[in-house]
C-alpha atoms as a PDB file:
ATOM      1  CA  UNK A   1     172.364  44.090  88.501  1.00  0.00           C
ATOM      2  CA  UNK A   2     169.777  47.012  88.087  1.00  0.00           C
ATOM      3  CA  UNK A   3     170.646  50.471  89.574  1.00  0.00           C
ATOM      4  CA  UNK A   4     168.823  54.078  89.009  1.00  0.00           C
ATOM      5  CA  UNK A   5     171.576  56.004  86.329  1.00  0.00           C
ATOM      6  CA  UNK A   6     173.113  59.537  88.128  1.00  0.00           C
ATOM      7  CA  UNK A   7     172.270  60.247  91.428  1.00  0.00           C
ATOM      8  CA  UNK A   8     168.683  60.255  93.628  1.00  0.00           C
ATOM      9  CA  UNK A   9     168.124  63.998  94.922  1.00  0.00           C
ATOM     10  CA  UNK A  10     165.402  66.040  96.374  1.00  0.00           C
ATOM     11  CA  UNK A  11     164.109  68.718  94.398  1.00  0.00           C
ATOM     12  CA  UNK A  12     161.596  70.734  96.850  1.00  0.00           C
ATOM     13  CA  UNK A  13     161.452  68.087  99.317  1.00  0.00           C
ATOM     14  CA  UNK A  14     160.042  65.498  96.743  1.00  0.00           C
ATOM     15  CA  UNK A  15     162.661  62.293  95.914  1.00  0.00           C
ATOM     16  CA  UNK A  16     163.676  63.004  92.437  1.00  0.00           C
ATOM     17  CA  UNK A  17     165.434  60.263  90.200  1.00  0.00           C
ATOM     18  CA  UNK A  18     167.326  60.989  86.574  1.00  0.00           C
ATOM     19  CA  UNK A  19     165.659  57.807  84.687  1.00  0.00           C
ATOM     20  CA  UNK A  20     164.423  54.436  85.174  1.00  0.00           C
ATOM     21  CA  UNK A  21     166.378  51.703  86.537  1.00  0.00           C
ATOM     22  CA  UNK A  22     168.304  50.011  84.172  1.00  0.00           C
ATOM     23  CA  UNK A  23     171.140  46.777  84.018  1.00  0.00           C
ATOM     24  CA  UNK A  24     174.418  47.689  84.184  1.00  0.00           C
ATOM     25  CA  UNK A  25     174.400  51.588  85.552  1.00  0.00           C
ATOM     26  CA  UNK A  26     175.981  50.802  88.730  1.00  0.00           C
ATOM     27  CA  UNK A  27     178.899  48.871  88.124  1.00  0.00           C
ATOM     28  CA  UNK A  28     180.779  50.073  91.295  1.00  0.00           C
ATOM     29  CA  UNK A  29     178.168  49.399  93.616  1.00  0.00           C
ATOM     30  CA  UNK A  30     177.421  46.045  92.232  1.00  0.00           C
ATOM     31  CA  UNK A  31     180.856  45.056  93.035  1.00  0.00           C
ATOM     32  CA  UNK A  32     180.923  46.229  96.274  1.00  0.00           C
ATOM     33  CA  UNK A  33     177.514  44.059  96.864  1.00  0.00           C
ATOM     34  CA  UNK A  34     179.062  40.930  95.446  1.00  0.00           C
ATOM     35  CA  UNK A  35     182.201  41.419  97.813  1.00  0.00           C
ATOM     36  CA  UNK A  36     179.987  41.637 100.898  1.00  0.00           C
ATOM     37  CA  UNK A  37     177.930  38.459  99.821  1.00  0.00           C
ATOM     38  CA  UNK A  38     181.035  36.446  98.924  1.00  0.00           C
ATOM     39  CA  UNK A  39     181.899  36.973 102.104  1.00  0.00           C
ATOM     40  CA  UNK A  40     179.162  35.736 103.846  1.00  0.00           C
ATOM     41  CA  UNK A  41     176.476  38.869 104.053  1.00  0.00           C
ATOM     42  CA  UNK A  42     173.058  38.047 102.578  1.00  0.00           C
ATOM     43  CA  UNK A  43     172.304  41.339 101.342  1.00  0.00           C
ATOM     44  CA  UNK A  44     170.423  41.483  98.287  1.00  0.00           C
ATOM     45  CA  UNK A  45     170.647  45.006  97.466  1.00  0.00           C
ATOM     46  CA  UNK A  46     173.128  48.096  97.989  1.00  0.00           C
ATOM     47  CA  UNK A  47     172.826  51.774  97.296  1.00  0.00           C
ATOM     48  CA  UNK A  48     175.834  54.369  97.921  1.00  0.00           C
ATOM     49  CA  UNK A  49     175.691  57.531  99.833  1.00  0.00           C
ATOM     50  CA  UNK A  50     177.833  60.303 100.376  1.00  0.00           C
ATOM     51  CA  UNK A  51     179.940  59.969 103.237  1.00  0.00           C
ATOM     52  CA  UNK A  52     180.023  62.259 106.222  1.00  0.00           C
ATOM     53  CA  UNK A  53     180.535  61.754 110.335  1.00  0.00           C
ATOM     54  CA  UNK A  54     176.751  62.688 110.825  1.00  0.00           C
ATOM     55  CA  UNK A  55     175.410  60.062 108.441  1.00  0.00           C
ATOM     56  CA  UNK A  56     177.863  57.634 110.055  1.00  0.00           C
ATOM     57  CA  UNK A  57     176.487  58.595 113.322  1.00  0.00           C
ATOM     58  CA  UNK A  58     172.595  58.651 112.182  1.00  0.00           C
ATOM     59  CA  UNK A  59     173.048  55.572 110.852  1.00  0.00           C
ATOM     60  CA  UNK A  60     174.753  53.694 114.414  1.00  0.00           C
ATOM     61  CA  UNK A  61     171.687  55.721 115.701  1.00  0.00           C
ATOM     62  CA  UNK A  62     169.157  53.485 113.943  1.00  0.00           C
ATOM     63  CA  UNK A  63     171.118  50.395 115.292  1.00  0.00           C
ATOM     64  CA  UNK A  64     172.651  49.633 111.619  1.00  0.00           C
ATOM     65  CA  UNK A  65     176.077  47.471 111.983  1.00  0.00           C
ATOM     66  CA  UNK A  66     178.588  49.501 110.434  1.00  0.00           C
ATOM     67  CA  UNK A  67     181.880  48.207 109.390  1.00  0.00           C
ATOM     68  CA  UNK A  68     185.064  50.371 107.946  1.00  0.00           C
ATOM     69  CA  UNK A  69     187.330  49.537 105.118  1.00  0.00           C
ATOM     70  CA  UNK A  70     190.245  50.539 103.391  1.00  0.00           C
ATOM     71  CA  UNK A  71     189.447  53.003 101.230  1.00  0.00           C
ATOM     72  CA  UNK A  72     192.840  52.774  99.396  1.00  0.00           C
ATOM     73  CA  UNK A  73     192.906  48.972  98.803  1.00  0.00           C
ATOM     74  CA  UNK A  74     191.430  46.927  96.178  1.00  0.00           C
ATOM     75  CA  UNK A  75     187.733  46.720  96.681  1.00  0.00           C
ATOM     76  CA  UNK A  76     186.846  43.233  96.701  1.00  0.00           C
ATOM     77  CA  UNK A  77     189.954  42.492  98.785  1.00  0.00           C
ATOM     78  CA  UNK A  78     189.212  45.332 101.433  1.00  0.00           C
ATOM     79  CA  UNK A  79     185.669  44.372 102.011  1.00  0.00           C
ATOM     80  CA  UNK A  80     187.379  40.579 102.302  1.00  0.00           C
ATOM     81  CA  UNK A  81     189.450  41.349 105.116  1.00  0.00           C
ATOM     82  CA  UNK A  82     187.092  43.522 107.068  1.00  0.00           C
ATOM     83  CA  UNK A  83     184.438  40.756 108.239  1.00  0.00           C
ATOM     84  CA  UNK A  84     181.283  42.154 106.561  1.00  0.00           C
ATOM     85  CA  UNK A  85     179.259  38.801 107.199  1.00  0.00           C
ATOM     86  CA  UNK A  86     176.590  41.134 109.017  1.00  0.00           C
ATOM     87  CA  UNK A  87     177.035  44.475 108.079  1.00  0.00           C
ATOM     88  CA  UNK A  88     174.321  46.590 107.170  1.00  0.00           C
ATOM     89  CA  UNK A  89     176.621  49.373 106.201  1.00  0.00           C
ATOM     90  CA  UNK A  90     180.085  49.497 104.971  1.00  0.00           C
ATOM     91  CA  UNK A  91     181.980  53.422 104.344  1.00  0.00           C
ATOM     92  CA  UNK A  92     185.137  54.318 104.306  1.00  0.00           C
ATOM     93  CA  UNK A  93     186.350  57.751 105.057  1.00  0.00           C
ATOM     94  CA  UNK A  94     188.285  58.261 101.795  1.00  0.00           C
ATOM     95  CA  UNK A  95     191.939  58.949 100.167  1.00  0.00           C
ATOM     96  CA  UNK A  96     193.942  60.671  98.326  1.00  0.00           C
ATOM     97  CA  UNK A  97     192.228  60.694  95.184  1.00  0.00           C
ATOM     98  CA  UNK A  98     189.559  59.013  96.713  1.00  0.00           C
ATOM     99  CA  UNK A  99     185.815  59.763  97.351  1.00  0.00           C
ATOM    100  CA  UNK A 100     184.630  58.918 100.876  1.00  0.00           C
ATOM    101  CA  UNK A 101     181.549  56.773 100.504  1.00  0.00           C
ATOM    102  CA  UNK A 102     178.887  54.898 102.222  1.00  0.00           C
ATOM    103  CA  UNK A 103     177.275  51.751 100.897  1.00  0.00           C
ATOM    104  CA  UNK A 104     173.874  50.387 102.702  1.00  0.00           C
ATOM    105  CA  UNK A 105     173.237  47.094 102.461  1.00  0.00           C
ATOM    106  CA  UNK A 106     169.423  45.650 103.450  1.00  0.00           C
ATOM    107  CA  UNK A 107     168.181  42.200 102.617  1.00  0.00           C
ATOM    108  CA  UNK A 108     165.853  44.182  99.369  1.00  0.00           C
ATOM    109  CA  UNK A 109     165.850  46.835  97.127  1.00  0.00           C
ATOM    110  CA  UNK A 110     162.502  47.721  98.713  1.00  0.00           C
ATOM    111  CA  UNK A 111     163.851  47.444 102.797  1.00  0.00           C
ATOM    112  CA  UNK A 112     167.150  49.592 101.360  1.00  0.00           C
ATOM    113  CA  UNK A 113     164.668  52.734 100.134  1.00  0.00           C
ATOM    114  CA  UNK A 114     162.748  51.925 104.008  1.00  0.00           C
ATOM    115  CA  UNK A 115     166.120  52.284 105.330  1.00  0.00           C
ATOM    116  CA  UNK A 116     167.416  55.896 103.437  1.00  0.00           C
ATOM    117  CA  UNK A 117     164.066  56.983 104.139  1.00  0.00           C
ATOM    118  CA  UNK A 118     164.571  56.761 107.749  1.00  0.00           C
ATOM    119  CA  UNK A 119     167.661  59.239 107.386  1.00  0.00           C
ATOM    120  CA  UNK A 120     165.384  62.095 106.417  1.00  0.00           C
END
């Protein structure tokens, strides 16, 4: 799967990547894609954000479907036994030793940048 390396920022209100996309840079978040579709979401495409209450709440706001998991269990097998089938965003809220993250999930890479750029 293709992924943009380091993280997208704004730099003077202007979206601001480090490098092309490129196979391979986003291991994590390919895996966390894979879970949801082997589990019976047809998302295409997946980006990670940081996690906070006000993006989870912006993004219930917009009528997304969010679903929690367990940040402290295996991956694959958290996002099994949540019921992601049609989830548009999964997060979990972190644990010790673990970064609180949210994933958003569209049916495109193309409707997931529509999507972030309705949070701004």
């Amino acid at each position: 799967m293709a992924g943009v390396p380091g993280r997208i920022f704004d730099v003077k209100g202007r979206t601001t990547v480090p490098g092309d996309p490129e196979f391979g840079v986003s291991g994590h978040v390919a895996s966390v894609l894979l879970a949801a579709r082997a589990n019976g979401n047809d998302a295409r495409a997946a980006l990670d954000l940081r996690y906070d209450d006000a993006l989870r709440d912006r993004l219930e706001s917009l009528g997304l479907d969010l679903v929690e998991f367990d940040g402290e269990a295996d991956t694959e097998t958290a996002i099994a036994d949540c019921g992601v089938a049609g989830a548009d965003v999964l997060y979990q809220t972190g644990a010790m030793g673990i970064e609180p993250i949210t994933y958003l999930l569209a049916p495109s890479a193309a409707a997931a940048a529509e999507r972030v750029r309705d949070l701004v």
